[in-house]
N, C-alpha and C. Protein backbone atom coordinates (compact mmCIF):
# COMPACT_ATOMS: atom_id res chain seq x y z
N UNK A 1 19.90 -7.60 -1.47
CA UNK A 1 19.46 -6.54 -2.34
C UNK A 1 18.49 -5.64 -1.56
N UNK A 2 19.03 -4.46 -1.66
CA UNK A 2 17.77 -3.31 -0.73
C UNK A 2 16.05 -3.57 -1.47
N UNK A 3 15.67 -3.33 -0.86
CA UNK A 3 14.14 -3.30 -1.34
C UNK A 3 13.76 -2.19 -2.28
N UNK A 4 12.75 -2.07 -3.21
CA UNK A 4 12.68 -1.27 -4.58
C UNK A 4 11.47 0.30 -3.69
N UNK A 5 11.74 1.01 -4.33
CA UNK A 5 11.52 2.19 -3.58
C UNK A 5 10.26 2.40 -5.08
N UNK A 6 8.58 2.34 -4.36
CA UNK A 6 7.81 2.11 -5.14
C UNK A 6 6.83 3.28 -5.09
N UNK A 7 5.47 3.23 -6.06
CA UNK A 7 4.58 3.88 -5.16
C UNK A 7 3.47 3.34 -6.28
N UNK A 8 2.46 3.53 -5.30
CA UNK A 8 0.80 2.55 -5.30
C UNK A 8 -0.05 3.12 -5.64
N UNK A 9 -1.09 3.14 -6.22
CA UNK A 9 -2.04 3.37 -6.66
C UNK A 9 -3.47 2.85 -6.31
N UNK A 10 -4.13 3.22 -4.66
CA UNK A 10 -4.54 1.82 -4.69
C UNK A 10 -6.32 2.58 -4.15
N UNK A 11 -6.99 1.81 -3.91
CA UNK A 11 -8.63 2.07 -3.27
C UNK A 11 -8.63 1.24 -2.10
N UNK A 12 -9.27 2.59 -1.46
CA UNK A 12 -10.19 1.58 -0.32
C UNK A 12 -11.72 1.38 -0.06
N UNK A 13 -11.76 0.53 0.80
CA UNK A 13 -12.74 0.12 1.23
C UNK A 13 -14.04 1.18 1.76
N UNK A 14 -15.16 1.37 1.68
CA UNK A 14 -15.74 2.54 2.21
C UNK A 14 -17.07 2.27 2.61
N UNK A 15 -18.08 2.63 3.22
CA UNK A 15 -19.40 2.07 4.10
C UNK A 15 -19.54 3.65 4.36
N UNK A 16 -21.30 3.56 4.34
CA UNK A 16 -22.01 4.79 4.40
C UNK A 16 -22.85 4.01 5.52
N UNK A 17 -23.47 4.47 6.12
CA UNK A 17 -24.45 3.95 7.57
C UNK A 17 -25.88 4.59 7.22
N UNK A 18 -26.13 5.81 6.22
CA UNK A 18 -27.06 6.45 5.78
C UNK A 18 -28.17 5.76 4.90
N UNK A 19 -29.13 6.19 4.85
CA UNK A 19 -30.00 5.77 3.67
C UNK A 19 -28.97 6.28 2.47
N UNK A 20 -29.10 5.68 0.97
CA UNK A 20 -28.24 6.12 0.27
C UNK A 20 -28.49 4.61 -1.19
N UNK A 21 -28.31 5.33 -2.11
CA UNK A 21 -27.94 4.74 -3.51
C UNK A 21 -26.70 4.23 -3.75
N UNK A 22 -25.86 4.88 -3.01
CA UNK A 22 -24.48 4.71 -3.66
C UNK A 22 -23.48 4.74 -2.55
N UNK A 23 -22.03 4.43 -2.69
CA UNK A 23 -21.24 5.21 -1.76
C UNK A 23 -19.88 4.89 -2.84
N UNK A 24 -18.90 6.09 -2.61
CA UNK A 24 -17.96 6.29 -3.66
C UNK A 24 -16.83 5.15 -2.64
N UNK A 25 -15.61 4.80 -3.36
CA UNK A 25 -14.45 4.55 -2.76
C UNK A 25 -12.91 5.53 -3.02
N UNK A 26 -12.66 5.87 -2.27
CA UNK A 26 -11.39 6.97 -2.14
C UNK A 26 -10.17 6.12 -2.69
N UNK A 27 -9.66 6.90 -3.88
CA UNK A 27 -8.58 5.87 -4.31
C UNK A 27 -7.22 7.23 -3.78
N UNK A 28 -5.95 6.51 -3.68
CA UNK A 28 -4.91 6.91 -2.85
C UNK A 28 -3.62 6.96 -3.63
N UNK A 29 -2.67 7.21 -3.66
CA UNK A 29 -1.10 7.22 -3.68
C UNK A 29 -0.66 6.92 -3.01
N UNK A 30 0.34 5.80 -2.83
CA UNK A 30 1.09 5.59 -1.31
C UNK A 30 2.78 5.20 -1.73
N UNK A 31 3.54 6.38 -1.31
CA UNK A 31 4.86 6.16 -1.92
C UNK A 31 5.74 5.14 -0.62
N UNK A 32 6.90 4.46 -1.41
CA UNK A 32 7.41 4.00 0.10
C UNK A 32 8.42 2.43 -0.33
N UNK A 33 9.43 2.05 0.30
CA UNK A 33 9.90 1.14 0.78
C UNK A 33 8.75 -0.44 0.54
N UNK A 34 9.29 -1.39 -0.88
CA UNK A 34 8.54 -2.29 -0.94
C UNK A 34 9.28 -3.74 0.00
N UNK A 35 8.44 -4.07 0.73
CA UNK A 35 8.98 -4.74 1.84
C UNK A 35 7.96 -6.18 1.80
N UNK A 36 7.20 -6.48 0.89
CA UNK A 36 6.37 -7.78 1.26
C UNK A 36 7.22 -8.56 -0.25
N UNK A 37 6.78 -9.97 -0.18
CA UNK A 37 7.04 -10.58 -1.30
C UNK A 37 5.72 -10.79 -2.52
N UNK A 38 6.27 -11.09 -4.20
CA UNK A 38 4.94 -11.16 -4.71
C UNK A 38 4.04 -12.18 -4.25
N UNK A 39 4.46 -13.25 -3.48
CA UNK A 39 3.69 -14.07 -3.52
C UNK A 39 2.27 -13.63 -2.21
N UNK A 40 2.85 -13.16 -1.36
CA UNK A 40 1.57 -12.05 -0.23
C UNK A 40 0.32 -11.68 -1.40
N UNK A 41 -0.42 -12.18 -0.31
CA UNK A 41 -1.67 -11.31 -0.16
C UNK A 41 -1.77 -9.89 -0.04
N UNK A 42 -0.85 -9.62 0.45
CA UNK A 42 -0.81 -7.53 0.69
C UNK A 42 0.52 -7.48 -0.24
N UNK A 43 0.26 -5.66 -0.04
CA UNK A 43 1.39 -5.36 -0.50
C UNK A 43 2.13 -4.43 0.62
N UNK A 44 3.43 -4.20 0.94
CA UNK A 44 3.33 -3.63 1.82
C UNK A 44 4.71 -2.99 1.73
N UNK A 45 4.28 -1.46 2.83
CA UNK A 45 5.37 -0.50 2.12
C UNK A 45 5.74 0.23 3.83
N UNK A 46 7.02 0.76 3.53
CA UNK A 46 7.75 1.40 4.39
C UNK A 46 8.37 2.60 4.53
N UNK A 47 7.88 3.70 5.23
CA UNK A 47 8.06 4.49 4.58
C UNK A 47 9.41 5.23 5.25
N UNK A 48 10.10 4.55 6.52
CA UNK A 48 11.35 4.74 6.81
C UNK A 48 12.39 3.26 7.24
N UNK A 49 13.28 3.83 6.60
CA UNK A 49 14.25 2.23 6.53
C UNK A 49 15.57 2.45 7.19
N UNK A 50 15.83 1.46 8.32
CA UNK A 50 16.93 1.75 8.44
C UNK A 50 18.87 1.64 7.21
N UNK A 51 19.37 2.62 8.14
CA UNK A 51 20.68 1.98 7.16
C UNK A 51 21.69 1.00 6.94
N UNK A 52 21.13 0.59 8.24
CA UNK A 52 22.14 -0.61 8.72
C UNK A 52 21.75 -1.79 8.82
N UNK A 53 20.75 -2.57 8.51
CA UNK A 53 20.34 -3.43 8.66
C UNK A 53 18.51 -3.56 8.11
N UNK A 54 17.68 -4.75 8.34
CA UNK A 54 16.59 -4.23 7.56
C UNK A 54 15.57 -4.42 8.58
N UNK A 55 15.41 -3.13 9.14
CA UNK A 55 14.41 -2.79 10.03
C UNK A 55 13.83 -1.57 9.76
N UNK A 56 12.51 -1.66 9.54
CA UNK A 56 11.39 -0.92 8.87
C UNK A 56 10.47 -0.25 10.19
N UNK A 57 10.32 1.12 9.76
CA UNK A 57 8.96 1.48 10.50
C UNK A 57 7.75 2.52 9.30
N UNK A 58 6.94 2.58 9.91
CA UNK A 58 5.79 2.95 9.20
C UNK A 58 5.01 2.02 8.42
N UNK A 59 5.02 0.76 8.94
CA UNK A 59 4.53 0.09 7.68
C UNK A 59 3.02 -0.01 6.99
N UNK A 60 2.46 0.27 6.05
CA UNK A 60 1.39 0.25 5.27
C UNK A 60 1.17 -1.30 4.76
N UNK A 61 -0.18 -1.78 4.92
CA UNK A 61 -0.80 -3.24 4.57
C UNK A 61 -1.61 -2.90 3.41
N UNK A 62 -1.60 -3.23 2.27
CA UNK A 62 -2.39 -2.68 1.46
C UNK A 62 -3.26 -4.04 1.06
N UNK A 63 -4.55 -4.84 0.93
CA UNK A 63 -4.42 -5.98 0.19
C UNK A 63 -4.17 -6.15 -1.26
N UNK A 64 -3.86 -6.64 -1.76
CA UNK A 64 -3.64 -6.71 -3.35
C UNK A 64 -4.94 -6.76 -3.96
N UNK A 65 -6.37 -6.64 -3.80
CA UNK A 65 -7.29 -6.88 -4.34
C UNK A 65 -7.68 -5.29 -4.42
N UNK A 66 -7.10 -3.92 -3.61
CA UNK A 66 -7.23 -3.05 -3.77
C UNK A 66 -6.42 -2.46 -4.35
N UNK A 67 -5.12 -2.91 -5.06
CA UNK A 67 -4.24 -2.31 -5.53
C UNK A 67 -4.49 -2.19 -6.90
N UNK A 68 -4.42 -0.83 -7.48
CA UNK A 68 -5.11 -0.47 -9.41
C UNK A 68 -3.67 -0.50 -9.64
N UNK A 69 -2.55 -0.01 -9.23
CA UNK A 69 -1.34 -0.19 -9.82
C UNK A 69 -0.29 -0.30 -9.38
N UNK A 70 0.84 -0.16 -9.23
CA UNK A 70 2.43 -0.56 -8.26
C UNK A 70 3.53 0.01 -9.12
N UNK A 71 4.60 1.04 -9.17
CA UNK A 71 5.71 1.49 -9.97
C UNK A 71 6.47 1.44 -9.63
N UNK A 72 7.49 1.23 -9.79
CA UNK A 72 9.15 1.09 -9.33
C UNK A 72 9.47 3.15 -9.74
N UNK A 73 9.97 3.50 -8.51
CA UNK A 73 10.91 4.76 -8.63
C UNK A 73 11.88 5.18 -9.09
């Protein structure tokens, strides 16, 4: 079965080095080729696939502790 063609919703991680109260985290969209299993720790996406076989490039590591959401396309 081809892999589900998804897209993410996710935050990252962020560090300020400044004096400072606060620091925001940048949340993202990441469309793409779902290529990890549920049971991973990450989630992980591809954003070019071959046609002939299943060899992936671009791949994105997302961890699942930053992921706010996941959609099927």
């Amino acid at each position: 079965m081809p892999p589900k063609l998804v897209q993410v919703h996710w935050v990252d991680v962020a560090e300020i080095s400044d004096w400072s109260t606060d620091v925001e985290n940048p949340e993202f969209f990441s469309i793409g080729w779902l290529i990890s299993d549920d049971d991973s720790p990450f989630v992980k996406l591809s954003t070019t696939r071959a046609l002939d076989d299943d060899a992936y490039s671009s791949i994105l590591s997302i961890p699942r502790g930053c992921v706010l959401s996941l959609s099927t396309i």
